[in-house]
C-alpha atoms as a PDB file:
ATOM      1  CA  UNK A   1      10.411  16.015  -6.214  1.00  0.00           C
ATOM      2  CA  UNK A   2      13.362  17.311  -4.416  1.00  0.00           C
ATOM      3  CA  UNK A   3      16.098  15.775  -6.392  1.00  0.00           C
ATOM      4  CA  UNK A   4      14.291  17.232  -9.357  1.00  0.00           C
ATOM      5  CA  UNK A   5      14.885  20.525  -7.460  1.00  0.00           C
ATOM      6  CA  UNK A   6      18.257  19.362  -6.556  1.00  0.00           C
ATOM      7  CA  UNK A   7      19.334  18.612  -9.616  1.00  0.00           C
ATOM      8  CA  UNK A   8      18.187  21.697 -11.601  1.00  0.00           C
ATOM      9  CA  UNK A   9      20.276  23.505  -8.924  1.00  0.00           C
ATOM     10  CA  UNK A  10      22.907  21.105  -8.955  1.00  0.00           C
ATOM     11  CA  UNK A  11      25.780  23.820 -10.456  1.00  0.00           C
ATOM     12  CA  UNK A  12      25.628  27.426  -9.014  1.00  0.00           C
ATOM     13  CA  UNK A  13      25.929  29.438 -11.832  1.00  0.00           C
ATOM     14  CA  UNK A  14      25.758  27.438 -15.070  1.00  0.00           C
ATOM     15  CA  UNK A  15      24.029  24.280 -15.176  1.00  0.00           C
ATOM     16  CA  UNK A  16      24.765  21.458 -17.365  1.00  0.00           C
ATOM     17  CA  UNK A  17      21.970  20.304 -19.695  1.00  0.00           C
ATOM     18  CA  UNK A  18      22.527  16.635 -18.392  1.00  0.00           C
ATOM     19  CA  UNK A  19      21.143  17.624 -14.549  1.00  0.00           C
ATOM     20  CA  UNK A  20      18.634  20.081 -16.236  1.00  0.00           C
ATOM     21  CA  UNK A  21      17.763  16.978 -18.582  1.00  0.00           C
ATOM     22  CA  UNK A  22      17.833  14.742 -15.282  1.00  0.00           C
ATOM     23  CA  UNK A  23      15.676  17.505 -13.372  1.00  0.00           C
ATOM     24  CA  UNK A  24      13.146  17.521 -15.870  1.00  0.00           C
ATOM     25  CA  UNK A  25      12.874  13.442 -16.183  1.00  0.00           C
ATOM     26  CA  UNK A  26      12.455  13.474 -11.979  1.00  0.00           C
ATOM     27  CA  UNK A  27       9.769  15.644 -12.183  1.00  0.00           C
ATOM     28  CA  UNK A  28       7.779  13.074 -14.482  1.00  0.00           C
ATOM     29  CA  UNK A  29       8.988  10.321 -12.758  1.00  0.00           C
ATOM     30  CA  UNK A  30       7.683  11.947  -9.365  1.00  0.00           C
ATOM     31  CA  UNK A  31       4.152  12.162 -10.844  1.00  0.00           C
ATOM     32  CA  UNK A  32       4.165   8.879 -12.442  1.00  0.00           C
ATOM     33  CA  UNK A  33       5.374   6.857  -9.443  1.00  0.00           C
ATOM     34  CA  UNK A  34       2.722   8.266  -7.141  1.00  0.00           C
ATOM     35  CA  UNK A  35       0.004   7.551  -9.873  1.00  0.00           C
ATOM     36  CA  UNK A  36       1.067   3.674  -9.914  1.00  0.00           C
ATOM     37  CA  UNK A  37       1.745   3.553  -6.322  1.00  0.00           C
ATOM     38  CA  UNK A  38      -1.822   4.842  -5.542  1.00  0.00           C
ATOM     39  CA  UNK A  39      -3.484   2.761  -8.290  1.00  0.00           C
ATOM     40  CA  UNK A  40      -1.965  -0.168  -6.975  1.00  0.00           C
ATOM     41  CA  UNK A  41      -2.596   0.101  -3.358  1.00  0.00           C
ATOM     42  CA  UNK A  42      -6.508   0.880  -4.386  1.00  0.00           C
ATOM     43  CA  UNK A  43      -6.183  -2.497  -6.330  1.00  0.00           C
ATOM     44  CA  UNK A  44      -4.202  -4.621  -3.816  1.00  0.00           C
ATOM     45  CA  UNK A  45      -4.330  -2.873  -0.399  1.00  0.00           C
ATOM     46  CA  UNK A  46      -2.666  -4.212   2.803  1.00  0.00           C
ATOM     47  CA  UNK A  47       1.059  -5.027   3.285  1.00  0.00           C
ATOM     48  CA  UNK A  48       0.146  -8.140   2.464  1.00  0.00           C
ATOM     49  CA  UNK A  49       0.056  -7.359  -0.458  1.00  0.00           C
ATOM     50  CA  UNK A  50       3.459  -5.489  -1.066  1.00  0.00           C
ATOM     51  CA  UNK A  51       4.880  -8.112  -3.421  1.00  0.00           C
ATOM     52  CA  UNK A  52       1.830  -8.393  -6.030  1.00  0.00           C
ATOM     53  CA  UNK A  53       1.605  -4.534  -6.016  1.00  0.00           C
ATOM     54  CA  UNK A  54       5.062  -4.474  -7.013  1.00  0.00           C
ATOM     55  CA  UNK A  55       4.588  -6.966  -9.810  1.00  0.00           C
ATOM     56  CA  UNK A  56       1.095  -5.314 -10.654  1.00  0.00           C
ATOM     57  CA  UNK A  57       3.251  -1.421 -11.178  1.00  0.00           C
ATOM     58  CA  UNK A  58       5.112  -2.979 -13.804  1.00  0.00           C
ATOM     59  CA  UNK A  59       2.022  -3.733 -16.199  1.00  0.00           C
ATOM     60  CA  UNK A  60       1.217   0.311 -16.359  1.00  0.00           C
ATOM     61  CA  UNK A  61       2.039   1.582 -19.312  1.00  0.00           C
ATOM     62  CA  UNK A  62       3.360   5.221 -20.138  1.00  0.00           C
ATOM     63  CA  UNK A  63       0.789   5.259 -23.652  1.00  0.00           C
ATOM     64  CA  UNK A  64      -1.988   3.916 -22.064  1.00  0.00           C
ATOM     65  CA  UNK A  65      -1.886   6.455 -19.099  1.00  0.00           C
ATOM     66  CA  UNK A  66      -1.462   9.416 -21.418  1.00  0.00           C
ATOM     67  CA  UNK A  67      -4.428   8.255 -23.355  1.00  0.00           C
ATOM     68  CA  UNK A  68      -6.419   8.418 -20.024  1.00  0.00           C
ATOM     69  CA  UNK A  69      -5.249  12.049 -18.911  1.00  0.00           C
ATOM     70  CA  UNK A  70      -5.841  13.069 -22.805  1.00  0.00           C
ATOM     71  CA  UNK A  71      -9.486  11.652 -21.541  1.00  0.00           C
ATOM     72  CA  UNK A  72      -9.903  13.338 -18.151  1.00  0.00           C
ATOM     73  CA  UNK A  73      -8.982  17.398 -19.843  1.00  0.00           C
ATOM     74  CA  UNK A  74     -11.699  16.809 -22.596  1.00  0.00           C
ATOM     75  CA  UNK A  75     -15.199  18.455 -22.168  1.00  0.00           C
ATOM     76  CA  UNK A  76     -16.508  14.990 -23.160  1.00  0.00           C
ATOM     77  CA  UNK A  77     -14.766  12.289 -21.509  1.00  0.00           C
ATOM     78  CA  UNK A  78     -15.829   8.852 -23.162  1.00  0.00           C
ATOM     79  CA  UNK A  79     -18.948   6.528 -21.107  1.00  0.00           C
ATOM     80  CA  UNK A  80     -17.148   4.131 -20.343  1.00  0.00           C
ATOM     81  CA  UNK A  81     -14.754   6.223 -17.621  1.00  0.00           C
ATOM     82  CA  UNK A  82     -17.273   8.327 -16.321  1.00  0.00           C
ATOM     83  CA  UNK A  83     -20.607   5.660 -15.992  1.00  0.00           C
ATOM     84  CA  UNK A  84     -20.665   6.311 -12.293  1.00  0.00           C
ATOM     85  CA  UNK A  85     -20.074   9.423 -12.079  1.00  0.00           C
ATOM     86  CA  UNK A  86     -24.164  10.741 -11.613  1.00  0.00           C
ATOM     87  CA  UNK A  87     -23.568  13.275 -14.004  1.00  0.00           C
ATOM     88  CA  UNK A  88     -21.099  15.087 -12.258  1.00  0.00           C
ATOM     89  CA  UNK A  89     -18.541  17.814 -13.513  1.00  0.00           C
ATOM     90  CA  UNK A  90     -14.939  16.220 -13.684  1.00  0.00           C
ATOM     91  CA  UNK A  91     -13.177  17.890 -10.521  1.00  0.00           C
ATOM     92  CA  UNK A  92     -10.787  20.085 -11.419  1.00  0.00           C
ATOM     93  CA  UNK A  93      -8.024  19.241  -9.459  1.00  0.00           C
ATOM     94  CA  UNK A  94      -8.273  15.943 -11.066  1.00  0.00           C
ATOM     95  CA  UNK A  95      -8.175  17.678 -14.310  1.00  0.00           C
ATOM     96  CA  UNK A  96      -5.929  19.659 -13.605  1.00  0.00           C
ATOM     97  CA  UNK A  97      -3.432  16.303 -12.080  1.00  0.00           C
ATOM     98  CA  UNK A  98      -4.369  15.036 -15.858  1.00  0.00           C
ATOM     99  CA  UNK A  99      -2.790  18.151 -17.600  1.00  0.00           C
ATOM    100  CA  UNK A 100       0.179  18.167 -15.536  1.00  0.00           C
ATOM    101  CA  UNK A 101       0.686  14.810 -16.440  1.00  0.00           C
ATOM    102  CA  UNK A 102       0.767  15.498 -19.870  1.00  0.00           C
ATOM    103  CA  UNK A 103       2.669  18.488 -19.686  1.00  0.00           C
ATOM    104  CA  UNK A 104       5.349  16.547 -18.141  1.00  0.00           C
ATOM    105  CA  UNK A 105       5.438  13.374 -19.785  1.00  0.00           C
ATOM    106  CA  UNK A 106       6.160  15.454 -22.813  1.00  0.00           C
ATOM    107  CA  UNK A 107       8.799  17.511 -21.089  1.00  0.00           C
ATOM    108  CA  UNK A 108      10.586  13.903 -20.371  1.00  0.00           C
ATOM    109  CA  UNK A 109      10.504  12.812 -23.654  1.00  0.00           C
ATOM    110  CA  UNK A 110      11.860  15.993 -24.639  1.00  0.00           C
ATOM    111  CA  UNK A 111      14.582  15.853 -21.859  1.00  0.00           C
ATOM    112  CA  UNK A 112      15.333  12.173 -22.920  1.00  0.00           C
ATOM    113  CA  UNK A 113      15.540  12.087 -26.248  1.00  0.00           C
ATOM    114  CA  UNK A 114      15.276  15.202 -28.076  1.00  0.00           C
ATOM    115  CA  UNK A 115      18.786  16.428 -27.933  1.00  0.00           C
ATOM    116  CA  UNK A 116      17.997  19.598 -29.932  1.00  0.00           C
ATOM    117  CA  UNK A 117      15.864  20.763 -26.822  1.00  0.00           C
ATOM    118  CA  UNK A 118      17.588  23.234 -24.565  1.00  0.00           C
ATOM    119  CA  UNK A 119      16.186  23.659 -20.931  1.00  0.00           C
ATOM    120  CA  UNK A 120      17.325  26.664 -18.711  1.00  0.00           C
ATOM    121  CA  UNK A 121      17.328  26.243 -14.532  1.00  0.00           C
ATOM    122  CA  UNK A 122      13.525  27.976 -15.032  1.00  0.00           C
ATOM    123  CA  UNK A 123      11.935  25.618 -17.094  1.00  0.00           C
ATOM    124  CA  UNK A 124      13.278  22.745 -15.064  1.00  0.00           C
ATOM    125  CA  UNK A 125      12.054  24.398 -11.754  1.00  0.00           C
ATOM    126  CA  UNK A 126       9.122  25.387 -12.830  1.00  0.00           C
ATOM    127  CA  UNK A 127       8.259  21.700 -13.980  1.00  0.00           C
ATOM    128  CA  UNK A 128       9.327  20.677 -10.298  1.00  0.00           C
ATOM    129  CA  UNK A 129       7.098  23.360  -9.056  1.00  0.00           C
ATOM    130  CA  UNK A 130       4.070  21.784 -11.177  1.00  0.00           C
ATOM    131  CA  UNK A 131       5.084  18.367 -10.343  1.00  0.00           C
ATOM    132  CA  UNK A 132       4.218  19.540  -6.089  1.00  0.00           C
ATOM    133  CA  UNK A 133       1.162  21.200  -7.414  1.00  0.00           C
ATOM    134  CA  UNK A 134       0.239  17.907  -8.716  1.00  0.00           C
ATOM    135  CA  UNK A 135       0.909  16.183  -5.498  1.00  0.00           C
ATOM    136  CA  UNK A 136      -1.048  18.680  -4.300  1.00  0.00           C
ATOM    137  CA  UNK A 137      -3.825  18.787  -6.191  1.00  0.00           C
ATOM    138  CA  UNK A 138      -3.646  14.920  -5.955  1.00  0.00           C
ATOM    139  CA  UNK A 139      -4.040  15.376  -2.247  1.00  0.00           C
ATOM    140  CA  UNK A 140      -7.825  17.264  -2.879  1.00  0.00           C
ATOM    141  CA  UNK A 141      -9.075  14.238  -5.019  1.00  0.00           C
ATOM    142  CA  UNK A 142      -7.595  11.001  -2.943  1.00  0.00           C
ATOM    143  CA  UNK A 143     -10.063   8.318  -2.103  1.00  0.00           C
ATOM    144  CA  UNK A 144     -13.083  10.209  -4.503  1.00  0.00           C
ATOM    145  CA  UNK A 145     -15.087   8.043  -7.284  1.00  0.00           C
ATOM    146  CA  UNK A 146     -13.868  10.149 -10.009  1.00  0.00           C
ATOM    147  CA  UNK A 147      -9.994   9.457  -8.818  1.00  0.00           C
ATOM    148  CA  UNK A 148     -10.251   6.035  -8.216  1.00  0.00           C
ATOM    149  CA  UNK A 149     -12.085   5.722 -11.837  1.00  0.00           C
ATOM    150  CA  UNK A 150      -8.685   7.630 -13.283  1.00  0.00           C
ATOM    151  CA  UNK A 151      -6.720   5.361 -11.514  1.00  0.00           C
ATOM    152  CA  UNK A 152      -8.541   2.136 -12.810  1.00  0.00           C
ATOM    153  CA  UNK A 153      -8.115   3.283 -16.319  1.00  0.00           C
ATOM    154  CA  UNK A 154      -4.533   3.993 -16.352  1.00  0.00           C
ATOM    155  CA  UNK A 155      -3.708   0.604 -16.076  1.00  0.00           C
ATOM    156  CA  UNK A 156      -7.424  -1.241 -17.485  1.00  0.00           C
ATOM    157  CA  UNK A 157      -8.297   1.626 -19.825  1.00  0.00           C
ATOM    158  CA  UNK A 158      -8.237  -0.348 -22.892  1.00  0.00           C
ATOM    159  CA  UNK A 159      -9.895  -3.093 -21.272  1.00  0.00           C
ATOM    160  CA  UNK A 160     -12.677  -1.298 -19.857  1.00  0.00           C
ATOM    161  CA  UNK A 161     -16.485  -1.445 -20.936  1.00  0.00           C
ATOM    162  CA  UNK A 162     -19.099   1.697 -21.672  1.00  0.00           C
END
């Protein structure tokens, strides 16, 4: 998160599209490492463990954990993710760590390969500012059924049963 920030105010008064570009990608990348890094230490805790968790975050796949947030903003979220949840509302910090998600993993792919796409020092703080709300959002969810059933399915979600 704060070389997102840094970057997007990398040059005072006119900033390149490369560390706007850069900004943008960090803020994504923020989100989506502390996604794998908590799905990984809920499926091989302990330091221990380090070196499997390490091999383990390479199998998560960008598709397959878009296809999961897609799941998590719906009003209907498919059986097979929400089986134990006893009929429960989807929390909406979790939701709203889902949308974020989206919103930024789009941004990224915009940032990395849509050279078209201008971003001004705004845009690119503003996705830095909704990449902490994530974390913070993230923060009100930890540890819950519902979050530890998002973060099975980002890496198993194709795999799973309902």
């Amino acid at each position: 998160m704060k070389q997102a920030r840094f970057l997007a105010q990398k040059e005072r008064k006119r900033p390149t599209q490369a560390s706007l570009r850069r900004s943008v990608s960090a803020s994504y990348y923020a989100l989506f490492h502390l996604l794998v890094d908590e799905a990984t230490r809920l499926m091989l805790s302990g330091p221990a463990r380090s070196h499997l968790r390490d091999r383990l975050a390479r199998a998560f796949q960008h598709s397959t954990m878009k296809q999961v947030a897609v799941e998590f903003t719906k009003k209907s979220i498919p059986r097979k993710l929400t089986y134990c949840f006893n009929q429960q509302p989807v929390q909406q910090e979790l939701i709203d760590v889902a949308s974020s998600f989206l919103e930024l993993q789009e941004a990224r792919h915009d940032a990395d390969y849509n050279r078209a796409r201008r971003f001004t020092r705004r845009e690119a703080l503003d996705f830095a500012d909704m990449t902490k709300q994530a974390f913070e959002d993230w923060k009100q969810v930890r540890g819950s059924l519902q979050a530890d059933t998002f973060l099975t399915g980002l890496l198993a979600y194709k795999h799973m049963q309902g």
